[in-house]
C-alpha atoms as a PDB file:
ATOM      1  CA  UNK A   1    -128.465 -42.041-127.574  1.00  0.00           C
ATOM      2  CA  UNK A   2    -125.452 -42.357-129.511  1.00  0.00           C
ATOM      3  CA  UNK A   3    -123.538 -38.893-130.682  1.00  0.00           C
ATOM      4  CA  UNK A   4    -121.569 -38.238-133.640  1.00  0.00           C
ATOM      5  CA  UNK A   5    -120.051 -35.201-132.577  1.00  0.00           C
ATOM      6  CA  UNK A   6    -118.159 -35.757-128.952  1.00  0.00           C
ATOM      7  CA  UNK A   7    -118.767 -31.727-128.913  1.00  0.00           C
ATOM      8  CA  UNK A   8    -122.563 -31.786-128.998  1.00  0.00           C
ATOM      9  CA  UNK A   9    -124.086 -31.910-125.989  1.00  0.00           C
ATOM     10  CA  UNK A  10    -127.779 -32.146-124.775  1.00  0.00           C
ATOM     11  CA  UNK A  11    -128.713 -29.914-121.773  1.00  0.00           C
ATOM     12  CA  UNK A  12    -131.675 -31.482-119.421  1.00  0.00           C
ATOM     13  CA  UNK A  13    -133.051 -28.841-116.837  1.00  0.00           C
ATOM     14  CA  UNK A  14    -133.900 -30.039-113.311  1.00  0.00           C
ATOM     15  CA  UNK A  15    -137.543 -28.781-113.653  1.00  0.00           C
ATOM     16  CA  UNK A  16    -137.721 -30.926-116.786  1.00  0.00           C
ATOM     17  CA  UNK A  17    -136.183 -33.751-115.051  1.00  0.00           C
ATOM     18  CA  UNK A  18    -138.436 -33.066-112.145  1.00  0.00           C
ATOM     19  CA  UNK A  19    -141.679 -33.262-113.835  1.00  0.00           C
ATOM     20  CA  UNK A  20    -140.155 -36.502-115.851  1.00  0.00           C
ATOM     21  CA  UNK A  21    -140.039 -38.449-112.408  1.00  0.00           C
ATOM     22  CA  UNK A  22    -143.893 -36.757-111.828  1.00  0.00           C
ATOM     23  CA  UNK A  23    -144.730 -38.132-115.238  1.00  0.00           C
ATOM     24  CA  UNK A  24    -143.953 -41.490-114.330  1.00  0.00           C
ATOM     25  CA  UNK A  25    -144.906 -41.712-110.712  1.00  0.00           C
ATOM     26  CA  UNK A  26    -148.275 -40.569-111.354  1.00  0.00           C
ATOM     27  CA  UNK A  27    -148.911 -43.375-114.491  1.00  0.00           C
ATOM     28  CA  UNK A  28    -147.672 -45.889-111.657  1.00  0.00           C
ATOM     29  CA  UNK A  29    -149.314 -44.784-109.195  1.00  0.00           C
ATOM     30  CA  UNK A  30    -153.114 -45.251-111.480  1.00  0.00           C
ATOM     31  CA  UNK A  31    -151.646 -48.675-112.027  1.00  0.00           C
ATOM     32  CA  UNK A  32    -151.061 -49.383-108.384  1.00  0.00           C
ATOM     33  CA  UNK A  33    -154.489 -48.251-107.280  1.00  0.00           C
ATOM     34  CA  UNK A  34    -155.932 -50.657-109.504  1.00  0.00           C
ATOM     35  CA  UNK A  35    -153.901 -53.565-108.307  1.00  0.00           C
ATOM     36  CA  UNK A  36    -154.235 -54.051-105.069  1.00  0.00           C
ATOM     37  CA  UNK A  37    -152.239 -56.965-103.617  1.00  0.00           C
ATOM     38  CA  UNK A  38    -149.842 -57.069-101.202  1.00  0.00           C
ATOM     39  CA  UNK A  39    -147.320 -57.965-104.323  1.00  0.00           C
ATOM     40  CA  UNK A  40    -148.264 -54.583-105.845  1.00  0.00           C
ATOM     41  CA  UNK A  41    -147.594 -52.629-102.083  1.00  0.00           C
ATOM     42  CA  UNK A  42    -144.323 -53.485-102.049  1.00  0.00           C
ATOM     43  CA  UNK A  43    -143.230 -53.080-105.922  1.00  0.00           C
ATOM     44  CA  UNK A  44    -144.996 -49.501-104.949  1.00  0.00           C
ATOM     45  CA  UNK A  45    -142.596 -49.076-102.551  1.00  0.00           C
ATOM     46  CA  UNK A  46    -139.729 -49.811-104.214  1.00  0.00           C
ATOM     47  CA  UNK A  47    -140.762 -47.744-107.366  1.00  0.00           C
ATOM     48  CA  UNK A  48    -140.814 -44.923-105.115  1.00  0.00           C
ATOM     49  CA  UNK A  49    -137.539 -45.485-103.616  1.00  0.00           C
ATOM     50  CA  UNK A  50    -136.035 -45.749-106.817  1.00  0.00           C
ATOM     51  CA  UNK A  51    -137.721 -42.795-108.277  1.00  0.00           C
ATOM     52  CA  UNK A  52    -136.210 -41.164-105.492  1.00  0.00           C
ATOM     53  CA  UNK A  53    -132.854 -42.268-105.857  1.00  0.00           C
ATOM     54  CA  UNK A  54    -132.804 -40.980-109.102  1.00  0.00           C
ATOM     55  CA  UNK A  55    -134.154 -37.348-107.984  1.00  0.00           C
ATOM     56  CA  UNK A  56    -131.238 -37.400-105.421  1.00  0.00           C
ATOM     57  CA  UNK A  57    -129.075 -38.155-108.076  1.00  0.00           C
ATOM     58  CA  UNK A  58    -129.620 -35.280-109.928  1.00  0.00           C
ATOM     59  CA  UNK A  59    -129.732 -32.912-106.733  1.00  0.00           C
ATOM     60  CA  UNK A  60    -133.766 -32.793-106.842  1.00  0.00           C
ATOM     61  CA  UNK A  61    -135.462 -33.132-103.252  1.00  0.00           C
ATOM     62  CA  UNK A  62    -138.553 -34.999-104.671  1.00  0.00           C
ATOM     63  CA  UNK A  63    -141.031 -36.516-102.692  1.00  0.00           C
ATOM     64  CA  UNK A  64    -144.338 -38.722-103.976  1.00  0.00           C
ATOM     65  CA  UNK A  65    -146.949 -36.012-104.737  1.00  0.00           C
ATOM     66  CA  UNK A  66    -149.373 -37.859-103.337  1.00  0.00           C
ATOM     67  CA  UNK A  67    -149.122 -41.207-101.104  1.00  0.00           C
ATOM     68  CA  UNK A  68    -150.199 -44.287-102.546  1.00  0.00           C
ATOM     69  CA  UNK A  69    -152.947 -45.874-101.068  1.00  0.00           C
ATOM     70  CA  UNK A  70    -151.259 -49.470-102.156  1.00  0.00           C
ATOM     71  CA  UNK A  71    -147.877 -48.596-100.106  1.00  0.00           C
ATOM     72  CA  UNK A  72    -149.674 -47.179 -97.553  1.00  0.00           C
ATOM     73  CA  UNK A  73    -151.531 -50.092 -96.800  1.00  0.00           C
ATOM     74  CA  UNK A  74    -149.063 -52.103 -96.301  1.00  0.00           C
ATOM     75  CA  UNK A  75    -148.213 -50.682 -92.626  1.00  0.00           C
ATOM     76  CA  UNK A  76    -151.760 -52.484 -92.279  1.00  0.00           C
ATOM     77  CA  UNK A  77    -151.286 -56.232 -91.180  1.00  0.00           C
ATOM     78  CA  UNK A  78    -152.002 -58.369 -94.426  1.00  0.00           C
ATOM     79  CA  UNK A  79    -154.215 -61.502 -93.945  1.00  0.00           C
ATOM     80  CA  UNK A  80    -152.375 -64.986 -94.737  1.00  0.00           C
ATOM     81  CA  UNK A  81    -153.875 -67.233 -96.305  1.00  0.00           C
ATOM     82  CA  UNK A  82    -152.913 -70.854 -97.968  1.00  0.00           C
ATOM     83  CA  UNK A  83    -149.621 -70.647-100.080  1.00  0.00           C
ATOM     84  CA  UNK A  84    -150.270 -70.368-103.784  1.00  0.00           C
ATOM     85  CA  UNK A  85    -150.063 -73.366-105.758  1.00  0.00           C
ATOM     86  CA  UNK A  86    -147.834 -72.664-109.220  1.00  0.00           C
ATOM     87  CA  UNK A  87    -148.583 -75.883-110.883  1.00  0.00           C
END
């Protein structure tokens, strides 16, 4: 957001920020429970680390609300199968 007075500034509070990061956990996590390949598990897992990073950044000890069934599967061995062909 650009500013065209360098003296305006906009205030965010932590519990706003806080239920921001809940916001968007919770629509990935309804899209991650409805894609459920190992591909999914581990882009799970990363979008919770880096939703976390960002609470740490702004001093908020957040956790995921509820764990994923997608990451948590993926402690669970994962069947191999034949390459997939991208032709």
């Amino acid at each position: 957001m650009a500013h065209n007075n360098p003296n305006d500034t906009d205030i965010w509070f932590v519990d706003d920020i806080e239920n921001i990061l809940i916001a968007v956990d919770k629509a990935n996590l309804d899209i991650a429970r409805h894609i459920d390949t190992p591909e999914m598990r581990v882009y799970r897992l990363g979008y919770e680390a880096a939703i976390g990073a960002i609470a740490s950044a702004f001093g908020i000890a957040y956790a995921t609300k509820t764990p994923s069934a997608s990451s948590m599967q993926l402690m669970k061995p994962i069947s191999t199968g034949p390459a997939p062909s991208f032709d």
